[in-house]
C-alpha atoms as a PDB file:
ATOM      1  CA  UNK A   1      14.426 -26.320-118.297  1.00  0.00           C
ATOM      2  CA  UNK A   2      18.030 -26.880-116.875  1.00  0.00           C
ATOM      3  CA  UNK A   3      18.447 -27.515-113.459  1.00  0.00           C
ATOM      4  CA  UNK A   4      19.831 -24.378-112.660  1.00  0.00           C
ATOM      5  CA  UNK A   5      16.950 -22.453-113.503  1.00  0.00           C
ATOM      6  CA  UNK A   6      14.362 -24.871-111.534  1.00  0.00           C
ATOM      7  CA  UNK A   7      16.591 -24.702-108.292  1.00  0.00           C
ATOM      8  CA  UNK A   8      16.414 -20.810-108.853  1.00  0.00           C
ATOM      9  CA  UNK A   9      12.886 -20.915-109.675  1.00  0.00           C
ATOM     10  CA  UNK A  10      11.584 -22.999-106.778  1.00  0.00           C
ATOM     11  CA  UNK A  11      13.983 -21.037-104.275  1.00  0.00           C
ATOM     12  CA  UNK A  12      12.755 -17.767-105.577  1.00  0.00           C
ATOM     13  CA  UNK A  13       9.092 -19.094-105.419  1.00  0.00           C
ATOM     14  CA  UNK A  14       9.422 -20.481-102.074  1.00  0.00           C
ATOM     15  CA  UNK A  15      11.602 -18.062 -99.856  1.00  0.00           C
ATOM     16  CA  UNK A  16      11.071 -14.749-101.881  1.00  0.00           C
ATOM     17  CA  UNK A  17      15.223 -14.012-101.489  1.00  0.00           C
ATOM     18  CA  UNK A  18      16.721 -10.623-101.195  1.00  0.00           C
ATOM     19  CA  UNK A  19      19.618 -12.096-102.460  1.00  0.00           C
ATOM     20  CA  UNK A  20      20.103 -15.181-104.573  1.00  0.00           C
ATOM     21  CA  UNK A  21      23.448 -17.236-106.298  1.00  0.00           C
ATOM     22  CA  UNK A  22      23.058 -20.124-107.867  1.00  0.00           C
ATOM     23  CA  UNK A  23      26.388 -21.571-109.443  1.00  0.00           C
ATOM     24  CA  UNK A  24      27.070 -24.495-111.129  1.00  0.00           C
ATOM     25  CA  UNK A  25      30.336 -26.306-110.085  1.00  0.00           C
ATOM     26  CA  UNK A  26      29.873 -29.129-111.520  1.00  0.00           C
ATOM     27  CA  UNK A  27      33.307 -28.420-113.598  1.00  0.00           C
ATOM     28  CA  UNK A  28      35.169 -28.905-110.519  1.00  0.00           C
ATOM     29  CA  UNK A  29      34.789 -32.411-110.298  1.00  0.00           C
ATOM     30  CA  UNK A  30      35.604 -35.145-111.604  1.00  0.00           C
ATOM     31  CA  UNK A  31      32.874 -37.277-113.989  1.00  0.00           C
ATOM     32  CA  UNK A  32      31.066 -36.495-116.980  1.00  0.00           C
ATOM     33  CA  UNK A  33      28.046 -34.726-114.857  1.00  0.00           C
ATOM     34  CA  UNK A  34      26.923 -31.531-116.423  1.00  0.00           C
ATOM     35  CA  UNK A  35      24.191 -30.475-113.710  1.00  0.00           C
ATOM     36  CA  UNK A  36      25.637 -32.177-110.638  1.00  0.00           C
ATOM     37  CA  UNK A  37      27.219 -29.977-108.280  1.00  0.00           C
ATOM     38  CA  UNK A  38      25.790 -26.843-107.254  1.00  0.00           C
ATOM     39  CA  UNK A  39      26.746 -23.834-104.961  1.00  0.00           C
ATOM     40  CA  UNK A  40      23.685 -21.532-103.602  1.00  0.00           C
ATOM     41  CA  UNK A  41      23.926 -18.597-101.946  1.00  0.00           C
ATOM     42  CA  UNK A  42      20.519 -17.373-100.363  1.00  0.00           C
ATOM     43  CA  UNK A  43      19.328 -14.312 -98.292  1.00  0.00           C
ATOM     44  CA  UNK A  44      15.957 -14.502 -97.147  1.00  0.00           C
ATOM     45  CA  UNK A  45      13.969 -12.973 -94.271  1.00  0.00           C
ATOM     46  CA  UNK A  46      12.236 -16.834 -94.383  1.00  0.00           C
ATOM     47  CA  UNK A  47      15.660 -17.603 -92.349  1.00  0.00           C
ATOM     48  CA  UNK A  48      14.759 -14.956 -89.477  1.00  0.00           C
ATOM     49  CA  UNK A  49      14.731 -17.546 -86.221  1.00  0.00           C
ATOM     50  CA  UNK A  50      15.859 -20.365 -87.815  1.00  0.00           C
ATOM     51  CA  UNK A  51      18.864 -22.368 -86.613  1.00  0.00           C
ATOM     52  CA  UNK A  52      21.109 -23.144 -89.861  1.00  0.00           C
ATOM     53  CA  UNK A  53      19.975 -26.965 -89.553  1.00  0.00           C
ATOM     54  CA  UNK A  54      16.546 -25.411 -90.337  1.00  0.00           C
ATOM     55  CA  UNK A  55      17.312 -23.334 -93.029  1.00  0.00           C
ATOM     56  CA  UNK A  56      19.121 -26.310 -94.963  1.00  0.00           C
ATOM     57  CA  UNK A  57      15.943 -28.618 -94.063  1.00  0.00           C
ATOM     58  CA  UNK A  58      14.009 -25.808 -95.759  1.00  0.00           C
ATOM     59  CA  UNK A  59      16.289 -25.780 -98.777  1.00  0.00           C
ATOM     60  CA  UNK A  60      16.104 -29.641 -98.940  1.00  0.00           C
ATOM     61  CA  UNK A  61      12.498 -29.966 -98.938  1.00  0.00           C
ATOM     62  CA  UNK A  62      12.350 -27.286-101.999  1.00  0.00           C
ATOM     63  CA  UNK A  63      14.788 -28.750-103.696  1.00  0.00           C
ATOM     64  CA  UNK A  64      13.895 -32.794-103.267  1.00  0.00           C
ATOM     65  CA  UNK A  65      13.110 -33.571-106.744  1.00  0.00           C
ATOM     66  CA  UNK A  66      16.500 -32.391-108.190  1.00  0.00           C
ATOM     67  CA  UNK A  67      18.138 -33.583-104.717  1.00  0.00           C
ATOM     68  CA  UNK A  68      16.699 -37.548-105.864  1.00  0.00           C
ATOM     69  CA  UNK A  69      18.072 -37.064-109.348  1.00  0.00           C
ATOM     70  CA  UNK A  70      20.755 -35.641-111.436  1.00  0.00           C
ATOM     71  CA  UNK A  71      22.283 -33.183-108.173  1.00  0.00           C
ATOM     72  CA  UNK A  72      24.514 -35.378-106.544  1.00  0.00           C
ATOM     73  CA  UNK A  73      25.925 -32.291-104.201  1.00  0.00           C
ATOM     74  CA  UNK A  74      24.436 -28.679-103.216  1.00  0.00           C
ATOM     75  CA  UNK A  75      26.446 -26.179-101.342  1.00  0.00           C
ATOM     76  CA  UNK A  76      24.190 -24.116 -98.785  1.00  0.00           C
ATOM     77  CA  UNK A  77      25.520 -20.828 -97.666  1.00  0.00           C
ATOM     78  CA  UNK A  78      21.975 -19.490 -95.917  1.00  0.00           C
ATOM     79  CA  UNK A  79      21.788 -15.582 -94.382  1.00  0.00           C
ATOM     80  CA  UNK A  80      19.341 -12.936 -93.385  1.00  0.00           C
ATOM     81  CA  UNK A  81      19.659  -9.890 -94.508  1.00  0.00           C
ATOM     82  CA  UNK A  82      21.476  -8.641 -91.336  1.00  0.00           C
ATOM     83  CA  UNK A  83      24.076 -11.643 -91.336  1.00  0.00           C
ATOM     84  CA  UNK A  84      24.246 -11.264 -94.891  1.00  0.00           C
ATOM     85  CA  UNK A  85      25.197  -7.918 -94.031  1.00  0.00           C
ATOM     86  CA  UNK A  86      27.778  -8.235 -91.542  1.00  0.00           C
ATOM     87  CA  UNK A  87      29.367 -10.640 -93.978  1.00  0.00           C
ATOM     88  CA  UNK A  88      29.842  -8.076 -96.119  1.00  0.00           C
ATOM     89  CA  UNK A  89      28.057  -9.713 -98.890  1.00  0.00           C
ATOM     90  CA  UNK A  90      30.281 -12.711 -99.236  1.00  0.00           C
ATOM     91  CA  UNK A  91      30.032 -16.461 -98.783  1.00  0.00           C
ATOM     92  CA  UNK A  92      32.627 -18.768 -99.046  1.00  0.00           C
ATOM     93  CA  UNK A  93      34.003 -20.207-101.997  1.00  0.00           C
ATOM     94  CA  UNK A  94      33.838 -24.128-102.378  1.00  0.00           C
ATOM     95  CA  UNK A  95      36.731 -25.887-101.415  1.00  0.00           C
ATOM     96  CA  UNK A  96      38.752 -27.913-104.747  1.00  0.00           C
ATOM     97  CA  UNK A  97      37.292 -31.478-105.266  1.00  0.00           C
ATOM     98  CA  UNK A  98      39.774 -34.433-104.074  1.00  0.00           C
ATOM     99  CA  UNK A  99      37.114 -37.187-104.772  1.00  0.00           C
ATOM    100  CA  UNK A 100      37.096 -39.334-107.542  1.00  0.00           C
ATOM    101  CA  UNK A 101      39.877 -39.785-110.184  1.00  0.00           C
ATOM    102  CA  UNK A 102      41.230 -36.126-109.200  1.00  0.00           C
ATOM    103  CA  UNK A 103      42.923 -38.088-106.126  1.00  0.00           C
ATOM    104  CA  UNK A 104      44.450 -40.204-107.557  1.00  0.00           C
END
């Protein structure tokens, strides 16, 4: 299984999303990495009450075996379905990577 579809399918098994994103930027930066860098965009009602340090604790936890291994960086972007909502549906793209041999 790629480690796209085990970060979906532990998310999905664990918070039951409304709403789920998982994209794989790993293309963005530099290295030879195939499954490295992830974006995730989640909607859950397991977020109602939560501070956002909570929700990406929660996401952590879920995702610790891929976090110790290949994914060197996940992007959180963490709603209920009411922020989620009055975001109109949209999270933030990432921001262009400036790390490795891309600054120099």
């Amino acid at each position: 299984m790629s480690i796209e579809k085990s970060i979906h399918s532990k998310i999905v098994d664990a918070l039951t999303p409304v709403q789920i994103e998982i994209e794989n930027e790993s293309h963005m930066h530099s290295g030879p990495a195939q499954e490295s860098h992830f974006r995730v965009v989640i909607v859950s009602d397991q977020f109602e009450g939560k501070r956002l340090v909570q929700r990406h604790q929660l996401v952590y936890k879920i995702c610790a075996e891929e976090l110790a291994g290949p994914v060197h960086a996940l992007s959180m972007h963490l709603y209920t379905a009411g922020e989620w909502s009055a975001r109109e549906q949209r999270a933030p793209l990432s921001p262009d990577c400036m790390g490795g041999s891309k600054s120099e």
